[in-house]
C-alpha atoms as a PDB file:
ATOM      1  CA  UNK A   1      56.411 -53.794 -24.867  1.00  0.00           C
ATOM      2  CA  UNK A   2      57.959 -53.041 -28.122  1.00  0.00           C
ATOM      3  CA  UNK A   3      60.556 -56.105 -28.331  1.00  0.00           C
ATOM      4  CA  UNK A   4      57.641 -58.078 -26.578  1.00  0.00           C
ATOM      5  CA  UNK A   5      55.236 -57.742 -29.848  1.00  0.00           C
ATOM      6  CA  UNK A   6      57.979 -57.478 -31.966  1.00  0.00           C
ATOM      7  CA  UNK A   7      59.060 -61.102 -31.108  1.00  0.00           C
ATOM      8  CA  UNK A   8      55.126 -61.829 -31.396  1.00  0.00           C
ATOM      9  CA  UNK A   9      54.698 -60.396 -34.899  1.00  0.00           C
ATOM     10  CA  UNK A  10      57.983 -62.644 -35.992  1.00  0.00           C
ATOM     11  CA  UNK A  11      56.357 -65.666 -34.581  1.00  0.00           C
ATOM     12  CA  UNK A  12      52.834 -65.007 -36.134  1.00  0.00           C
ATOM     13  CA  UNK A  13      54.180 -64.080 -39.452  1.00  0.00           C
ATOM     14  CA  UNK A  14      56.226 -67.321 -39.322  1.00  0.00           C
ATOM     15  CA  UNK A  15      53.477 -69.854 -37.975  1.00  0.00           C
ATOM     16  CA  UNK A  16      50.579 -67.793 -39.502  1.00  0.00           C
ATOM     17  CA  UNK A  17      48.831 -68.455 -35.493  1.00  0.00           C
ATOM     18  CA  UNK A  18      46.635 -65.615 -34.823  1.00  0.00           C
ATOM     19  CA  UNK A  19      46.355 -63.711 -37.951  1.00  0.00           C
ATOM     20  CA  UNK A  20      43.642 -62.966 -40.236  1.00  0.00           C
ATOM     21  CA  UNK A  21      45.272 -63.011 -43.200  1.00  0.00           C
ATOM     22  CA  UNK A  22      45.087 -60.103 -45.440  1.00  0.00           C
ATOM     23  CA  UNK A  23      41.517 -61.418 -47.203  1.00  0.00           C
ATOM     24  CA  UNK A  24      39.727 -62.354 -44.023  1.00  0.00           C
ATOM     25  CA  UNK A  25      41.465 -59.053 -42.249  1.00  0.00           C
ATOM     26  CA  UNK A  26      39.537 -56.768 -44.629  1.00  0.00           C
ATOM     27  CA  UNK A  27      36.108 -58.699 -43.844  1.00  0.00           C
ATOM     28  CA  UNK A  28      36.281 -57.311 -40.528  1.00  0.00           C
ATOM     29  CA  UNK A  29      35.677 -54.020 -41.472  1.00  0.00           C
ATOM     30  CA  UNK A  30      33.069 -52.516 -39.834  1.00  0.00           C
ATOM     31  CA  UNK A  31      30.924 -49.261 -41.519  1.00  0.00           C
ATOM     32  CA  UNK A  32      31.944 -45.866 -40.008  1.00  0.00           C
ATOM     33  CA  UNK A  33      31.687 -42.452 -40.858  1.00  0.00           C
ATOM     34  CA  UNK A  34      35.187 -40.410 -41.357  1.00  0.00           C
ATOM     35  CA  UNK A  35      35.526 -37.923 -38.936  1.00  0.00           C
ATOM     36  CA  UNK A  36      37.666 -35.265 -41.082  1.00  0.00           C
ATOM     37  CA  UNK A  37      39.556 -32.513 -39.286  1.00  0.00           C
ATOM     38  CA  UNK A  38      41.522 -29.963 -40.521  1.00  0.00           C
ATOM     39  CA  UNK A  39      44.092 -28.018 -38.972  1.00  0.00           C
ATOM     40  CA  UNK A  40      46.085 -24.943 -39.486  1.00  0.00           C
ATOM     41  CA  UNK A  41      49.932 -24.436 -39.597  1.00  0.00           C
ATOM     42  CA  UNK A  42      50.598 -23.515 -36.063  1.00  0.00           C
ATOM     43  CA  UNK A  43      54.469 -22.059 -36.708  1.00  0.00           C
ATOM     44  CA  UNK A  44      56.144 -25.256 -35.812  1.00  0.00           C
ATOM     45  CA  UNK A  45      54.377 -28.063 -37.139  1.00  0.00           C
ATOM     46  CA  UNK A  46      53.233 -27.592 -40.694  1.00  0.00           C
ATOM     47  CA  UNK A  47      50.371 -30.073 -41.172  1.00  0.00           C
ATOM     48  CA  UNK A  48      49.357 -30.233 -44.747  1.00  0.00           C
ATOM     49  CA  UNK A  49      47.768 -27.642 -46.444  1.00  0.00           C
ATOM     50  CA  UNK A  50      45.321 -29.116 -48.652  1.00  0.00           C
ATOM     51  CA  UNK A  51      44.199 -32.765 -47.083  1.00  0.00           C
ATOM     52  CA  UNK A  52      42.644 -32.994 -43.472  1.00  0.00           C
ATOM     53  CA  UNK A  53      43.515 -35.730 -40.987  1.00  0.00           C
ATOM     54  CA  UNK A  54      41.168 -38.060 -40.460  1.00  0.00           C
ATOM     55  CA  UNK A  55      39.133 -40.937 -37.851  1.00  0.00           C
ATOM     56  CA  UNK A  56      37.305 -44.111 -38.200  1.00  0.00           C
ATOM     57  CA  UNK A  57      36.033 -44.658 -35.018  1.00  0.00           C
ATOM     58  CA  UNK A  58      35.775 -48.112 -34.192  1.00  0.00           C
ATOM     59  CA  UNK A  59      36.214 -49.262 -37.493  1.00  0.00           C
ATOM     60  CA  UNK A  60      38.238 -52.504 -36.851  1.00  0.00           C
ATOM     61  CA  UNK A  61      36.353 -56.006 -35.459  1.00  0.00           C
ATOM     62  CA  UNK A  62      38.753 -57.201 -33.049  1.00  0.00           C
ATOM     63  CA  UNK A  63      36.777 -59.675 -31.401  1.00  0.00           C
ATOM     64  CA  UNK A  64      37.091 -62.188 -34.012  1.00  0.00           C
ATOM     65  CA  UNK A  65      39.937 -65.024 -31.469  1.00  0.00           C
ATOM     66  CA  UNK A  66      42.705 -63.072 -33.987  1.00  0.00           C
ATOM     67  CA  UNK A  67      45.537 -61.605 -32.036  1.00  0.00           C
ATOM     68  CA  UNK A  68      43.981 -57.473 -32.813  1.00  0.00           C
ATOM     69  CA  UNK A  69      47.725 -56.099 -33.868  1.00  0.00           C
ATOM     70  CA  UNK A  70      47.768 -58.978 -36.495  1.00  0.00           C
ATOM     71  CA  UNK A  71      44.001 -58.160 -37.710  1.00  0.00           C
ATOM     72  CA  UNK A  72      44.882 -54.692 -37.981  1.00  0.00           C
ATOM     73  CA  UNK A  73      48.042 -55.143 -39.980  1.00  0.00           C
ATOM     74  CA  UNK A  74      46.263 -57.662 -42.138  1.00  0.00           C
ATOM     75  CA  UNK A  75      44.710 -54.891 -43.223  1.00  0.00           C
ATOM     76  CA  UNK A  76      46.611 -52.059 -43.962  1.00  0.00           C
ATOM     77  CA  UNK A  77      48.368 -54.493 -46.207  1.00  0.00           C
ATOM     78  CA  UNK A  78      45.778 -55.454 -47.894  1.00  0.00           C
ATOM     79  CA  UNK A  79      45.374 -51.725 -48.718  1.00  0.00           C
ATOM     80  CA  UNK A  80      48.628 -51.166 -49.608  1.00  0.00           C
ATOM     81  CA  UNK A  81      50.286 -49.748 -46.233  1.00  0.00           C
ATOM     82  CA  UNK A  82      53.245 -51.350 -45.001  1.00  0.00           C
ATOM     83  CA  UNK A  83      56.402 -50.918 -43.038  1.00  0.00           C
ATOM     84  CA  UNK A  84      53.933 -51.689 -40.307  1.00  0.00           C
ATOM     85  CA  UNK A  85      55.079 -51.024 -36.473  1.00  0.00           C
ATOM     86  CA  UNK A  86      53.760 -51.564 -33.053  1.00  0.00           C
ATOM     87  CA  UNK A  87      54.035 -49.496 -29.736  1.00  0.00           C
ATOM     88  CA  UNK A  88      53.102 -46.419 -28.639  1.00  0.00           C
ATOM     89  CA  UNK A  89      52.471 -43.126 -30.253  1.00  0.00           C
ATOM     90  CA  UNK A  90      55.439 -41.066 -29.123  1.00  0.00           C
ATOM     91  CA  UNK A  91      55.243 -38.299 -26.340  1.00  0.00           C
ATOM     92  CA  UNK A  92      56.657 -35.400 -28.114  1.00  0.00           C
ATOM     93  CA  UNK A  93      55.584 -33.412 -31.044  1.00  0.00           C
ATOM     94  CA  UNK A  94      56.622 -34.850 -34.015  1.00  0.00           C
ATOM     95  CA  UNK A  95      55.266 -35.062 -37.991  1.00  0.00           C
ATOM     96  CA  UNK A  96      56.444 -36.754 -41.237  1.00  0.00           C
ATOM     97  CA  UNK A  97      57.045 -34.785 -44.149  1.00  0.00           C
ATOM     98  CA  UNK A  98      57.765 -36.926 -46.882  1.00  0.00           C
ATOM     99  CA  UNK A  99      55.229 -39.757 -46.278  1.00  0.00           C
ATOM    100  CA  UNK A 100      51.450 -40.262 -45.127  1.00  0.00           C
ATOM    101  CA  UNK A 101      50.974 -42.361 -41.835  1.00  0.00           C
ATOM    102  CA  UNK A 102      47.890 -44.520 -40.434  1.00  0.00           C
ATOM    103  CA  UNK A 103      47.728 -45.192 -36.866  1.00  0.00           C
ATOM    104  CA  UNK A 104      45.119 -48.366 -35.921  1.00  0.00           C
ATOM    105  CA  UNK A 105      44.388 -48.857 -32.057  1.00  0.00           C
ATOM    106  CA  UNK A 106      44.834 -52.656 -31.392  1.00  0.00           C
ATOM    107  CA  UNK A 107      44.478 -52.782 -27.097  1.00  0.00           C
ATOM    108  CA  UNK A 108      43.338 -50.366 -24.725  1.00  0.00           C
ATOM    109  CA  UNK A 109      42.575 -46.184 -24.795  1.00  0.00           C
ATOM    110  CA  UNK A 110      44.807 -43.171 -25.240  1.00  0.00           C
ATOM    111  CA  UNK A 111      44.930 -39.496 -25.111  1.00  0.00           C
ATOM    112  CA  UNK A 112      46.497 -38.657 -28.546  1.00  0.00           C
ATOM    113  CA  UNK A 113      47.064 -34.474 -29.277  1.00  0.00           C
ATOM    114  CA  UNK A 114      46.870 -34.241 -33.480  1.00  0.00           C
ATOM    115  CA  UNK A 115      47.634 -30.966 -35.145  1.00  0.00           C
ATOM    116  CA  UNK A 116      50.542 -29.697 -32.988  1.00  0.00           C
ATOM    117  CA  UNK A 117      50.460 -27.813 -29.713  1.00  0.00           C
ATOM    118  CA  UNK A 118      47.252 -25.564 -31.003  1.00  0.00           C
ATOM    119  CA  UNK A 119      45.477 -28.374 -32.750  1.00  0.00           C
ATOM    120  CA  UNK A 120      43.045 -31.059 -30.938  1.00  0.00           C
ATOM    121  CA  UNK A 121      43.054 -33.949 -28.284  1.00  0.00           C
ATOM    122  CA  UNK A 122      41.325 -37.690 -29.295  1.00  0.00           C
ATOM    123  CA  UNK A 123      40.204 -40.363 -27.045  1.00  0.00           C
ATOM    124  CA  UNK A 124      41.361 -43.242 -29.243  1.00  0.00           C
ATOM    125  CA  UNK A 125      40.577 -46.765 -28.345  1.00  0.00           C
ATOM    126  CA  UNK A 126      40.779 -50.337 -29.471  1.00  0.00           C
ATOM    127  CA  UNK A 127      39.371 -50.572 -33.345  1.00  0.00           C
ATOM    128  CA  UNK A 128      39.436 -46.915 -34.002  1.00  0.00           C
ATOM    129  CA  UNK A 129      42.007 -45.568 -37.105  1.00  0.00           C
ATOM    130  CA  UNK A 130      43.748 -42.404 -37.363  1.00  0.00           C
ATOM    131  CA  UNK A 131      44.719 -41.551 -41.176  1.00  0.00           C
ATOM    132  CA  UNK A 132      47.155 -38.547 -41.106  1.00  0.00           C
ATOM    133  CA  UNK A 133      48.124 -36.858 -44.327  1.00  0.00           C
ATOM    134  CA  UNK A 134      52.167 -35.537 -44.276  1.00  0.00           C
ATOM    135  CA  UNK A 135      52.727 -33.128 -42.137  1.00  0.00           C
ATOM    136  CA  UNK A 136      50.086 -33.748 -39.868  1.00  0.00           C
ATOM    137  CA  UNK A 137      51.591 -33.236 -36.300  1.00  0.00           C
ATOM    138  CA  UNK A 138      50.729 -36.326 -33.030  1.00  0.00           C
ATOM    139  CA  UNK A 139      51.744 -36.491 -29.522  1.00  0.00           C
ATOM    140  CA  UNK A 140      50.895 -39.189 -27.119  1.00  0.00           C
ATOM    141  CA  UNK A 141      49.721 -37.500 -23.985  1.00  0.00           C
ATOM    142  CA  UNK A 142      48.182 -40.300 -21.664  1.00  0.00           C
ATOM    143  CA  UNK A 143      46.836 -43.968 -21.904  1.00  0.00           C
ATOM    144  CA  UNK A 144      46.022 -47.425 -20.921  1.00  0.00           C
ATOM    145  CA  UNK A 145      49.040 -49.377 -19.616  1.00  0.00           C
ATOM    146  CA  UNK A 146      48.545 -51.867 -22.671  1.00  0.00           C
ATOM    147  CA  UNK A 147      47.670 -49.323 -25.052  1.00  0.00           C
ATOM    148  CA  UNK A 148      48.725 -50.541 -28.277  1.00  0.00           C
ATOM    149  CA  UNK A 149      48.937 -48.991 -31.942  1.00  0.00           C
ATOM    150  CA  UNK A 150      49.851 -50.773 -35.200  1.00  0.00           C
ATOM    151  CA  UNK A 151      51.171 -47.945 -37.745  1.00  0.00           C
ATOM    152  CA  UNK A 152      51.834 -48.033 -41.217  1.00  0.00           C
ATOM    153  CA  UNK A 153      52.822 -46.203 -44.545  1.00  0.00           C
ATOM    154  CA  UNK A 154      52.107 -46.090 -48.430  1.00  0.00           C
ATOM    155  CA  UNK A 155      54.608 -47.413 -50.689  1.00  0.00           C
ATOM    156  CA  UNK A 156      55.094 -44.012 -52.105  1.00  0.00           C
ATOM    157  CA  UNK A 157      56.136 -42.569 -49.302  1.00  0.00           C
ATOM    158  CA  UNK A 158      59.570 -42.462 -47.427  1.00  0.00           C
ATOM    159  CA  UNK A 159      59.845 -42.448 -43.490  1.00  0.00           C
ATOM    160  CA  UNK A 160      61.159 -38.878 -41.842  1.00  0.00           C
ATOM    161  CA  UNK A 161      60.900 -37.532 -38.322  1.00  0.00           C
ATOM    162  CA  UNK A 162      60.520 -33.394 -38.112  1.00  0.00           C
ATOM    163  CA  UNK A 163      60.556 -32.226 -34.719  1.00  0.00           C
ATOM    164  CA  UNK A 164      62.108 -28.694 -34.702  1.00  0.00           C
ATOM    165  CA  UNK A 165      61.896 -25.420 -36.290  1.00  0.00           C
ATOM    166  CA  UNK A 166      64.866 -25.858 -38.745  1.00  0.00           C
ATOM    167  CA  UNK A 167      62.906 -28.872 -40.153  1.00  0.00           C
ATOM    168  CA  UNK A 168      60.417 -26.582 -41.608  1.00  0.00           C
ATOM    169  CA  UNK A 169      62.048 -25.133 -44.618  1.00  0.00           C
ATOM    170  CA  UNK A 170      62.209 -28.520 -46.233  1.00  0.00           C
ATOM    171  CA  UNK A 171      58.893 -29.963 -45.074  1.00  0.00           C
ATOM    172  CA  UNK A 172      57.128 -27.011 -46.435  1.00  0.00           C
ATOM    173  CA  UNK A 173      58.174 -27.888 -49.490  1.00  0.00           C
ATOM    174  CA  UNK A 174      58.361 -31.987 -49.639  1.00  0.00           C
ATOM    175  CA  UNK A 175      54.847 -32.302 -47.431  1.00  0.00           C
ATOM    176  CA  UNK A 176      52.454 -31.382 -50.811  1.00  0.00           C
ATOM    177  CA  UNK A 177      54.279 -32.860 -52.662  1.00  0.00           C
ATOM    178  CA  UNK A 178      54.263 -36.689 -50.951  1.00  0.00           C
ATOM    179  CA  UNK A 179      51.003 -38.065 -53.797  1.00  0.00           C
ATOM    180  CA  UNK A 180      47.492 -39.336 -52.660  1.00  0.00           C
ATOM    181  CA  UNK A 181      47.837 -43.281 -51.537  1.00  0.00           C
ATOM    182  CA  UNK A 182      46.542 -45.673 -53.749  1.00  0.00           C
ATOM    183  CA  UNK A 183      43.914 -46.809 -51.889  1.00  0.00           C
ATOM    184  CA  UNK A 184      42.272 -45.915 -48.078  1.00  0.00           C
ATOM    185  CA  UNK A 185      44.264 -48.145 -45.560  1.00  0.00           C
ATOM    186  CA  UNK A 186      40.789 -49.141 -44.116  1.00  0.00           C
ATOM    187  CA  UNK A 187      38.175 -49.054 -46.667  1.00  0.00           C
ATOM    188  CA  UNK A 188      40.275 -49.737 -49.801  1.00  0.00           C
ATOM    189  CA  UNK A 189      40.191 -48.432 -53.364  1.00  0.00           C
ATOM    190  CA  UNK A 190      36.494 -46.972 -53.248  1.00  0.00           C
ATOM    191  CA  UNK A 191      37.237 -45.642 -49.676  1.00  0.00           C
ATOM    192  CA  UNK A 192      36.385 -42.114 -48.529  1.00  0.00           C
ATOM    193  CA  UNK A 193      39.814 -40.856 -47.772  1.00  0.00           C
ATOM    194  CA  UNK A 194      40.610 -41.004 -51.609  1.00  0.00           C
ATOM    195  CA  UNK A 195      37.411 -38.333 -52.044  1.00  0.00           C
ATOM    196  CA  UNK A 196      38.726 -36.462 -48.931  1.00  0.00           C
ATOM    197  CA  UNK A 197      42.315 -36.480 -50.566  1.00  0.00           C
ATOM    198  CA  UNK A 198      41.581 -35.038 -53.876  1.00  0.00           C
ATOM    199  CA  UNK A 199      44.726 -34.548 -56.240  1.00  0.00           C
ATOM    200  CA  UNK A 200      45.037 -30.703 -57.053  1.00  0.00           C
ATOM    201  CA  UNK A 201      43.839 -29.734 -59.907  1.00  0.00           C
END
């Protein structure tokens, strides 16, 4: 599926058939409450220790005729997110510790574990977002054969992948100090994640 929406993305960013567009992408927005959860450092993964992870559920229109990937990296973008992706969510443990990550459902319903092996399980489906501050640990565990997820990152940020316990001296160190985004990759510059996300005094 990867090199299958991969190809797609190329074409639709080429032809401009099937997406939004970054202005019409953030009118289909839909009001919903952040779901803010925090979790604890479980030995192995980290997660941060200030900022809790967070969920829009059902947050995204998709029904709009727009291809939903496109719609949902429309508007990260417009929000500042980029280096956008989309697959899966992968099925091991695993956390970035120099960079914040969003996750945005674009097709079908998964079983997603956030917070490491002690934290919590989500039933995520299409138009629901996952923010997750650095550090924050994810695990795909089960879902819909055309379960899809569009990810992205803030410019400050730089991609890493901790999986193991050596990892941890470093990321305990790097993960408070990766800064607040600019804006919330959903609701934009007055979005609640920047109130959830406070810098430390």
């Amino acid at each position: 599926m990867p090199i299958l929406e991969e190809l797609k993305e190329y074409m639709q960013r080429t032809t401009g058939l099937g997406r939004p567009g970054k202005r019409k992408a953030a009118n289909l927005v839909r009001p919903s409450k952040p779901h803010p959860v925090r979790f604890k450092d479980d030995g192995l993964v980290p997660n941060h220790p200030r900022w809790p992870f967070v969920i829009y559920k059902g947050a995204v229109d998709l029904g709009d005729g727009h291809d939903p990937a496109a719609v949902i990296e429309g508007l990260f973008e417009a929000n500042g997110w980029s280096d956008t992706w989309r697959d899966g969510i992968y099925d091991y443990v695993h956390y970035h510790s120099r960079t914040h990550e969003v996750l945005g459902i674009a097709r079908g319903r998964g079983r997603v574990r956030f917070g490491g092996s002690k934290g919590r399980i989500f039933m995520l489906k299409a138009g629901d977002v996952a923010v997750l501050p650095a550090g924050t640990g994810h695990q795909w565990l089960a879902a819909d054969e055309d379960f899809l997820v569009v990810g992205a990152y803030p410019s400050s940020g730089t991609y890493d992948e901790c999986t193991t316990i050596e990892d941890r001296p470093r990321a305990l160190k790097t993960i408070p100090k990766v800064p607040v985004p600019r804006k919330d990759p959903v609701y934009g510059a007055g979005g609640p994640l920047l109130k959830l996300w406070k810098k430390p005094k």
